[in-house]
PDB file of N, CA and C in Angstrom:
ATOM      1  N   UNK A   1     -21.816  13.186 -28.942  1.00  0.00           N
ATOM      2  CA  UNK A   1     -20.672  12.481 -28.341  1.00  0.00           C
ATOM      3  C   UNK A   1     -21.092  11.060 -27.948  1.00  0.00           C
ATOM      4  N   UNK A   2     -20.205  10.002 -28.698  1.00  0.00           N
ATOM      5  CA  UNK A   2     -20.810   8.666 -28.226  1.00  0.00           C
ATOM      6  C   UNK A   2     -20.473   8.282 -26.504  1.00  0.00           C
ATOM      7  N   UNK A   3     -21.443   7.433 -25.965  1.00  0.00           N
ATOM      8  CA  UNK A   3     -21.204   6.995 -24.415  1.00  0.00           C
ATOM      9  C   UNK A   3     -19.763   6.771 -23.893  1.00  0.00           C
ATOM     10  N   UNK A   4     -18.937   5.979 -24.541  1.00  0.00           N
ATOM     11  CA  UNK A   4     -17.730   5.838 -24.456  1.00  0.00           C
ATOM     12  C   UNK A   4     -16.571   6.434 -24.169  1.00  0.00           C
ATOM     13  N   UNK A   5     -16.587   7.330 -24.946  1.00  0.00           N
ATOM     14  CA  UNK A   5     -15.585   8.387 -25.435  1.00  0.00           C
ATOM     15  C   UNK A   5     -14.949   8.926 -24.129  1.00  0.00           C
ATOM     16  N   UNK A   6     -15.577   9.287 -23.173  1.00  0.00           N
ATOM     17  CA  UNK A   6     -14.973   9.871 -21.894  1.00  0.00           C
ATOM     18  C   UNK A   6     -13.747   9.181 -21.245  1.00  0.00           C
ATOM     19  N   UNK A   7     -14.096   7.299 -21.972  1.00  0.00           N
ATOM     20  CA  UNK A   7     -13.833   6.416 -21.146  1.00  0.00           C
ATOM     21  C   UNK A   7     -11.987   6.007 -21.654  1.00  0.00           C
ATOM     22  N   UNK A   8     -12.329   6.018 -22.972  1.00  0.00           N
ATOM     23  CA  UNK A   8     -10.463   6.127 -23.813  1.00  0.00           C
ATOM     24  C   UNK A   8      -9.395   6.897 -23.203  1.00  0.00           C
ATOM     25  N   UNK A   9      -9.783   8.061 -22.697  1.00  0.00           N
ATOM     26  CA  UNK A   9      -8.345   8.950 -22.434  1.00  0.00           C
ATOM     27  C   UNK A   9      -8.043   8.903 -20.788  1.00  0.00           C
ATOM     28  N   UNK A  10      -8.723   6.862 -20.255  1.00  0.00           N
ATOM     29  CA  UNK A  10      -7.963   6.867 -19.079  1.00  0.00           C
ATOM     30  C   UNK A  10      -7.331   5.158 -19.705  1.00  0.00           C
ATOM     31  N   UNK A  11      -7.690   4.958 -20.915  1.00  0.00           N
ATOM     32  CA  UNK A  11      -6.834   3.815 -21.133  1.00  0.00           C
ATOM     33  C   UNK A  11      -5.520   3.814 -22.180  1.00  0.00           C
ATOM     34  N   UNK A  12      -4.617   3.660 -20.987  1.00  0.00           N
ATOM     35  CA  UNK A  12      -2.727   4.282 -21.054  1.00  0.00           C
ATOM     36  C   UNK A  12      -2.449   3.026 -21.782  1.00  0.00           C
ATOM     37  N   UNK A  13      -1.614   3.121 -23.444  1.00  0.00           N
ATOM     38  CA  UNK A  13      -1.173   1.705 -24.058  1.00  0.00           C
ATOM     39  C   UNK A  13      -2.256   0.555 -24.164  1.00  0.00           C
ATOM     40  N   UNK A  14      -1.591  -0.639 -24.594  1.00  0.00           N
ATOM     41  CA  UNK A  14      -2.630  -1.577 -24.284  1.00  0.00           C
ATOM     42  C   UNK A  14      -2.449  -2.405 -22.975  1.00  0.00           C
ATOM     43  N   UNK A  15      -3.250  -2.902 -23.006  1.00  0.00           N
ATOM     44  CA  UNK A  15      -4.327  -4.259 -21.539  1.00  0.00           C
ATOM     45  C   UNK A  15      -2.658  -4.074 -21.148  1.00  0.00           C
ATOM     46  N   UNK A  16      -1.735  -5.168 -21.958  1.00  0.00           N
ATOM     47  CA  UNK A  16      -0.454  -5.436 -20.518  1.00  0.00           C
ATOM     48  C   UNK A  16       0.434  -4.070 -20.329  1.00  0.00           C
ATOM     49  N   UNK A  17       0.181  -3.320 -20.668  1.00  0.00           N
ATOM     50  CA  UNK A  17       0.856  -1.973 -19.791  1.00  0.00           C
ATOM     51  C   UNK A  17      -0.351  -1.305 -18.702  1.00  0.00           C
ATOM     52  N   UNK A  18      -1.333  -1.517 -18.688  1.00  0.00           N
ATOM     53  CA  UNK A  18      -2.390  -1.225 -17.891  1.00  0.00           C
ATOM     54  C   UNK A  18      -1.993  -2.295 -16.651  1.00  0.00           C
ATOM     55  N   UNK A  19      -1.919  -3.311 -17.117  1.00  0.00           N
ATOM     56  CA  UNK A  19      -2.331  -4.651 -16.474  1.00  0.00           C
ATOM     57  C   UNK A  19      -0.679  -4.386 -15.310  1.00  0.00           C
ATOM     58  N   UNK A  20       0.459  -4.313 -15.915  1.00  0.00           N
ATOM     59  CA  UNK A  20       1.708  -3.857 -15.330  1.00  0.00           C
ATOM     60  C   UNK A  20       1.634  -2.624 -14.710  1.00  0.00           C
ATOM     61  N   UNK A  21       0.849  -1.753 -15.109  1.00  0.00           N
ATOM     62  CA  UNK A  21       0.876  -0.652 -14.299  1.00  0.00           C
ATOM     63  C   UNK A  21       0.213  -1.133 -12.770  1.00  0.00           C
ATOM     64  N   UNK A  22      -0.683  -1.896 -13.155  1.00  0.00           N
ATOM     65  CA  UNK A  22      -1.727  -2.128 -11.777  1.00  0.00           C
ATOM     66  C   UNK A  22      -0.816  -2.787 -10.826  1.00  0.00           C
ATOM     67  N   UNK A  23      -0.417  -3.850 -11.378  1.00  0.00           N
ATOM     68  CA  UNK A  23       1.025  -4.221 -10.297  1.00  0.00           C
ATOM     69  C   UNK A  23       1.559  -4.361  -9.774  1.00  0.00           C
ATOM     70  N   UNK A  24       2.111  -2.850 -10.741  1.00  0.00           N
ATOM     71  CA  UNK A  24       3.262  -2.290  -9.657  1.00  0.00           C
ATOM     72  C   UNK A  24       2.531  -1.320  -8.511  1.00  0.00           C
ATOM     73  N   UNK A  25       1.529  -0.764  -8.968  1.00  0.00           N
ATOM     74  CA  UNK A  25       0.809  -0.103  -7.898  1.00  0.00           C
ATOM     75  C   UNK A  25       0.314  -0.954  -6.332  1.00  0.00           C
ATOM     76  N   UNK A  26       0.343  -2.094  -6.948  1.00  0.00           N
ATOM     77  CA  UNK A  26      -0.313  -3.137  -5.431  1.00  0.00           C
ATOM     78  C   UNK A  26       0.953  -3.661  -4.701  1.00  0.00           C
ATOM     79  N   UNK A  27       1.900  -3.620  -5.704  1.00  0.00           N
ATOM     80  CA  UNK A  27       3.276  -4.215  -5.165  1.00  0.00           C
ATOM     81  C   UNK A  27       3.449  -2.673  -4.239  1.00  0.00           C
ATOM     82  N   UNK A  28       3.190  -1.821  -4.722  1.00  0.00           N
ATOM     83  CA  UNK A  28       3.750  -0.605  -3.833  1.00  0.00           C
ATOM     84  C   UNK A  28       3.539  -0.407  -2.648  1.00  0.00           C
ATOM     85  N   UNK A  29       1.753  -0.788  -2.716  1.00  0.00           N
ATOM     86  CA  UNK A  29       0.932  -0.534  -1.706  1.00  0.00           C
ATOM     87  C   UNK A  29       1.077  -2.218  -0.522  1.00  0.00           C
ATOM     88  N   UNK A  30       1.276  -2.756  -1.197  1.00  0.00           N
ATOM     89  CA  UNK A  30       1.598  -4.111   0.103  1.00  0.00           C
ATOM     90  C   UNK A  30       2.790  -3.689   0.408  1.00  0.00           C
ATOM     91  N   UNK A  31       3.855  -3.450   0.022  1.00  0.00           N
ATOM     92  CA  UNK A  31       5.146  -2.604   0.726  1.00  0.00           C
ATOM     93  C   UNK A  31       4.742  -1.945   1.554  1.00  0.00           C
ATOM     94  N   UNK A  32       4.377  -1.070   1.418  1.00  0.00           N
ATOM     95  CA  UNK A  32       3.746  -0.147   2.380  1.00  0.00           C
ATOM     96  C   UNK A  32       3.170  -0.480   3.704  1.00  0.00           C
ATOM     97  N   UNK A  33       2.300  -1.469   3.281  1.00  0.00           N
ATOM     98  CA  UNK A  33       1.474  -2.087   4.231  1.00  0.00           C
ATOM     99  C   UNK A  33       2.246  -2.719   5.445  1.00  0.00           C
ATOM    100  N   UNK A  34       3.464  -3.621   5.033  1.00  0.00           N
ATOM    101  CA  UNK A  34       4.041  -4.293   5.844  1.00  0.00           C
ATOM    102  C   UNK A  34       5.091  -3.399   6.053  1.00  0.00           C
ATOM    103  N   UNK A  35       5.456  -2.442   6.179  1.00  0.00           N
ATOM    104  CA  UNK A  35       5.848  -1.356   6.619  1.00  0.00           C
ATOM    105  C   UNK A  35       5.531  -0.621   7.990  1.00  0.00           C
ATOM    106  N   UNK A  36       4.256  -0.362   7.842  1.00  0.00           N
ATOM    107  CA  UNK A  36       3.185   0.154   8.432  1.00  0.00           C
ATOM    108  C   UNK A  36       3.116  -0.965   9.630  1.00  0.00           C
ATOM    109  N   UNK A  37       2.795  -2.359   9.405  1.00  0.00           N
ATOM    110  CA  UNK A  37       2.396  -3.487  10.424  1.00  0.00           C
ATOM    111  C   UNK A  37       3.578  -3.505  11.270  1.00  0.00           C
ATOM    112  N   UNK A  38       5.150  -3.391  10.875  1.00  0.00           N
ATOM    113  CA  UNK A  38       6.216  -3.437  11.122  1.00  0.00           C
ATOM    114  C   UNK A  38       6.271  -2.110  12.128  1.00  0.00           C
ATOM    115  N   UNK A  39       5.980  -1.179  12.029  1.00  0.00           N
ATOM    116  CA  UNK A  39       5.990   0.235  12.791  1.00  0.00           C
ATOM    117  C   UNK A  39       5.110   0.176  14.057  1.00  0.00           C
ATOM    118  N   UNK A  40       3.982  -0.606  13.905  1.00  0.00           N
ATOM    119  CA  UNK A  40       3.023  -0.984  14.623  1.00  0.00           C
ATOM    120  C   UNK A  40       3.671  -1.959  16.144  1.00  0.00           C
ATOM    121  N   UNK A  41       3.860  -2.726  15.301  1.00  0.00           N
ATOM    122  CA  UNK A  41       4.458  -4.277  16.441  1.00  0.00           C
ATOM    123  C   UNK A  41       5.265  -3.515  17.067  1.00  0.00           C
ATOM    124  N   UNK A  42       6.492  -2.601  16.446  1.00  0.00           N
ATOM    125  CA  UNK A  42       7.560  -2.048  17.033  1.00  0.00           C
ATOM    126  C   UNK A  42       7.555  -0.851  18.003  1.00  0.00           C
ATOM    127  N   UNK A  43       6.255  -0.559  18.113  1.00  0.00           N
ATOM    128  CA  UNK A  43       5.698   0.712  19.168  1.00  0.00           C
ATOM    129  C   UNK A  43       5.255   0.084  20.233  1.00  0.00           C
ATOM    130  N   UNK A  44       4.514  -0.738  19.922  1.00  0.00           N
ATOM    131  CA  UNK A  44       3.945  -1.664  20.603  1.00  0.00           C
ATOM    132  C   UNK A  44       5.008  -2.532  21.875  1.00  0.00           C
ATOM    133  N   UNK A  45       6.265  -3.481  21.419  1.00  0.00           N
ATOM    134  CA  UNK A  45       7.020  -3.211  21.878  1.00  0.00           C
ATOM    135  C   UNK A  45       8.106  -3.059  22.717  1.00  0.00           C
ATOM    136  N   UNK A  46       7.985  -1.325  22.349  1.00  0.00           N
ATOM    137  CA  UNK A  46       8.557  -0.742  22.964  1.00  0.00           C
ATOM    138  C   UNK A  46       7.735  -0.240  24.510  1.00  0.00           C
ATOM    139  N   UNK A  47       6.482  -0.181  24.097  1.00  0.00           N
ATOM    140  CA  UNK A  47       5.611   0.450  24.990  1.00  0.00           C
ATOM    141  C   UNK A  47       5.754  -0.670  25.881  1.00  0.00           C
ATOM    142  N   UNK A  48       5.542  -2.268  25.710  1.00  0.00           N
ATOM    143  CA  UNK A  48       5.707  -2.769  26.399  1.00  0.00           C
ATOM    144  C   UNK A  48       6.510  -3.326  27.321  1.00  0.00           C
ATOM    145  N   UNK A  49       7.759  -2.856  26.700  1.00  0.00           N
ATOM    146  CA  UNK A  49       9.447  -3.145  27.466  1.00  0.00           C
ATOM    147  C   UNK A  49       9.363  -1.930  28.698  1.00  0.00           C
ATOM    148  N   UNK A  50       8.411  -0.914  28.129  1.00  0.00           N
ATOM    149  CA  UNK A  50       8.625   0.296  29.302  1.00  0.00           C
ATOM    150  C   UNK A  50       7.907   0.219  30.238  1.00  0.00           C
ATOM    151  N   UNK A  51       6.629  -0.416  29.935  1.00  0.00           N
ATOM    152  CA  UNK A  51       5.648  -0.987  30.482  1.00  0.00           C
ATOM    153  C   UNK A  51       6.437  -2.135  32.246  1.00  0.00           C
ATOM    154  N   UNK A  52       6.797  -2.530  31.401  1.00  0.00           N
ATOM    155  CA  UNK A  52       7.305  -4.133  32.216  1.00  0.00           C
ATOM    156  C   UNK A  52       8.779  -3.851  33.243  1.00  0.00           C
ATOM    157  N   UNK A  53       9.159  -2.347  32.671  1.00  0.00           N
ATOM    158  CA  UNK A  53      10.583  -2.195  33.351  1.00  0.00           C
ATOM    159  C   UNK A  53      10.014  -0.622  34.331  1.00  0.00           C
ATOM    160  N   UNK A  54       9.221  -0.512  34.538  1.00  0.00           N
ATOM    161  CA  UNK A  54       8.505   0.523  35.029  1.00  0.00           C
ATOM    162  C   UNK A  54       8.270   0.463  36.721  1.00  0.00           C
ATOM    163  N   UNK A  55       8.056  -1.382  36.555  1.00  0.00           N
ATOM    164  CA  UNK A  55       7.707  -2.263  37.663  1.00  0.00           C
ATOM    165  C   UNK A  55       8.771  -2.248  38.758  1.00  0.00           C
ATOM    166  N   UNK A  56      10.088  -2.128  38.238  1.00  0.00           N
ATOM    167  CA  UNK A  56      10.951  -1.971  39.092  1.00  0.00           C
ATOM    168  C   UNK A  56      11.429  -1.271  40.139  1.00  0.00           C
TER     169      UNK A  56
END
């Protein structure tokens, strides 16, 4: 079995469908991300509105 061979049956189409697949995968994952940062700030907050009205 040549060295290689293992390595073909993870390359899907050619380079620009690989290259588009990758992408969309990072486009997914930065969505995500600022998603995530967005959920963050917004706990945050909240914690702090309860925080500050607690005082009363």
């Amino acid at each position: 079995m040549p060295k290689n061979e293992g390595l073909k049956s993870y390359h899907i189409g050619n380079k620009r469908d690989t290259i588009s697949a990758c992408r969309s995968w990072v486009n997914k994952l930065n969505k995500l991300n600022k998603l995530n940062k967005l959920n963050k700030l917004n706990k945050l907050n909240k914690l702090n509105s309860l925080y500050l009205y607690s005082d009363e």
